[in-house]
C-alpha atoms as a PDB file:
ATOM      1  CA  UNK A   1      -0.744 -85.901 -60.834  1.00  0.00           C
ATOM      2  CA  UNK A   2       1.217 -87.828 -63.753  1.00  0.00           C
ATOM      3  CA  UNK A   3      -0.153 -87.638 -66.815  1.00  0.00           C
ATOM      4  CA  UNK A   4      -0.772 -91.461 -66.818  1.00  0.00           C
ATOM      5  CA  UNK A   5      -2.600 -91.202 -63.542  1.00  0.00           C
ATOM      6  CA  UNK A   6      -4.996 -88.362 -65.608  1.00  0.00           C
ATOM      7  CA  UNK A   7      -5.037 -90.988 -68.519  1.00  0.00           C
ATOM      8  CA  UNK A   8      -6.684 -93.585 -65.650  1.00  0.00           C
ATOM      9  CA  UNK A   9      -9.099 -91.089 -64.052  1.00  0.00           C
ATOM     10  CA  UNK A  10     -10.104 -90.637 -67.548  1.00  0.00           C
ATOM     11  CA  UNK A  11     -11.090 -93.762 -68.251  1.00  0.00           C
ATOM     12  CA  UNK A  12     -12.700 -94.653 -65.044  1.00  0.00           C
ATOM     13  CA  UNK A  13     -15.058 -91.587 -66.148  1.00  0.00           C
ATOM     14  CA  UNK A  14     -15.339 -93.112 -69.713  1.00  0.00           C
ATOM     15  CA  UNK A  15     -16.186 -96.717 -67.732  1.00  0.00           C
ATOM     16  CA  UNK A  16     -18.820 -94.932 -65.500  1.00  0.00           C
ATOM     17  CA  UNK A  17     -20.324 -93.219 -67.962  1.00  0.00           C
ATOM     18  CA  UNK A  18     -20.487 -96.358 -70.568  1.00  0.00           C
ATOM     19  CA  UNK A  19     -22.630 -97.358 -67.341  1.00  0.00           C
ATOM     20  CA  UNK A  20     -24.915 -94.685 -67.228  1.00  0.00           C
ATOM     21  CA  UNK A  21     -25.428 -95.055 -71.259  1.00  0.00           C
ATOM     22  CA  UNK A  22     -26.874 -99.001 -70.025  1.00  0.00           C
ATOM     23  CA  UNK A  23     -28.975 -97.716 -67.261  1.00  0.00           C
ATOM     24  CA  UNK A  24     -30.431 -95.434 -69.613  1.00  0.00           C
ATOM     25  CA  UNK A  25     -31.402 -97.984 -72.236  1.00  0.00           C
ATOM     26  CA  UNK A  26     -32.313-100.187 -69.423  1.00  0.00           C
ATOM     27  CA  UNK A  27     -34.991 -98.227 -68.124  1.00  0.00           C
ATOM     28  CA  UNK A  28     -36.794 -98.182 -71.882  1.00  0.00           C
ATOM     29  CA  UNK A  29     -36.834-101.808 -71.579  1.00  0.00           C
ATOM     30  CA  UNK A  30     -40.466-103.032 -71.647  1.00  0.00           C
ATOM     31  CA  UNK A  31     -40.138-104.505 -68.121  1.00  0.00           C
ATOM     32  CA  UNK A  32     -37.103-103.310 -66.711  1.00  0.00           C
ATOM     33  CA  UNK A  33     -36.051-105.334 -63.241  1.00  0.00           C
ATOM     34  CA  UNK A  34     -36.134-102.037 -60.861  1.00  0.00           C
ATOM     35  CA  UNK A  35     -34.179-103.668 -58.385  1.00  0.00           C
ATOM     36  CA  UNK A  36     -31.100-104.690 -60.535  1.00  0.00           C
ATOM     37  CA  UNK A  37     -31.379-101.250 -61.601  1.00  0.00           C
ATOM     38  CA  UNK A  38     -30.795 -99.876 -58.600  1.00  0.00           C
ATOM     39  CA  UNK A  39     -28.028-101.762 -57.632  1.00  0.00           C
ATOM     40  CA  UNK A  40     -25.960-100.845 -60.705  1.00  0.00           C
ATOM     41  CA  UNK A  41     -26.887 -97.036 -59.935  1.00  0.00           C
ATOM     42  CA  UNK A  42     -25.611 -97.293 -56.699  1.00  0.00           C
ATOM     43  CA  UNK A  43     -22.365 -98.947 -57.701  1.00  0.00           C
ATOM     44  CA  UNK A  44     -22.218 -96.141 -60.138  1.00  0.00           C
ATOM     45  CA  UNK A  45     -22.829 -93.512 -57.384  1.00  0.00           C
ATOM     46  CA  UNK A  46     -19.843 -95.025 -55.745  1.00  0.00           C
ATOM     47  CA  UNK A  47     -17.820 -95.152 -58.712  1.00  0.00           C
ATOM     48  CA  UNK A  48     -18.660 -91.338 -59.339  1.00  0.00           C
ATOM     49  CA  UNK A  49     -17.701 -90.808 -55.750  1.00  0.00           C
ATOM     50  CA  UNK A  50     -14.237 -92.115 -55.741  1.00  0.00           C
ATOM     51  CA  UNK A  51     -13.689 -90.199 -58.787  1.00  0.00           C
ATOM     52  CA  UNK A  52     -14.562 -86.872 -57.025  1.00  0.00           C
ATOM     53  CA  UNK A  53     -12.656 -87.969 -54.289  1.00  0.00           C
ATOM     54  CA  UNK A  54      -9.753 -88.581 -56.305  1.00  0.00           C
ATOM     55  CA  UNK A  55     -10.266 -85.101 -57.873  1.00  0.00           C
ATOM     56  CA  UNK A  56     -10.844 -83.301 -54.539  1.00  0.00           C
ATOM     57  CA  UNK A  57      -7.452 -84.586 -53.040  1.00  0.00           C
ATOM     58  CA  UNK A  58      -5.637 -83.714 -56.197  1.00  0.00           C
ATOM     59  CA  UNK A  59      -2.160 -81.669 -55.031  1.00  0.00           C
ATOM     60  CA  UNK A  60      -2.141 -80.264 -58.642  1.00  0.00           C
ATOM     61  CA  UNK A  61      -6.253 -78.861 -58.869  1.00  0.00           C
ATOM     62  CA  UNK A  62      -5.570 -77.890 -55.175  1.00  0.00           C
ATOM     63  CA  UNK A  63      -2.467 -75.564 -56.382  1.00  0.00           C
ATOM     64  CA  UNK A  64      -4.437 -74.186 -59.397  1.00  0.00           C
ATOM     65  CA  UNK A  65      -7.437 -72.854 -56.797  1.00  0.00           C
ATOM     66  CA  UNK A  66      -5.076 -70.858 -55.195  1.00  0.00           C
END
């Protein structure tokens, strides 16, 4: 993996994360909308997916494990 496609992965962590941060604050709201809620948690679970997909199928991690 190039170190600009690291620099990406990065920041698609950084973006999902900046997510999370909103849900979080979001659910202290004094009537928060449940249901919008749990959209944008399960476009986050996909987001977090991809990522660990894009981590699992990695050529470099793969050669470190060995």
């Amino acid at each position: 993996m190039s170190k600009k496609e690291y620099m990406d992965l990065m920041e698609k962590f950084f973006d999902a994360n900046q997510i999370l941060e909103v849900c979080q604050g979001y659910t202290q709201a004094d009537t928060p909308n449940i249901m919008i809620l749990s959209n944008v948690l399960f476009e986050l679970t996909k987001r977090y997916t991809d990522l660990y997909l894009s981590l699992v199928t990695n050529k470099d991690y793969r050669e470190v494990e060995k």
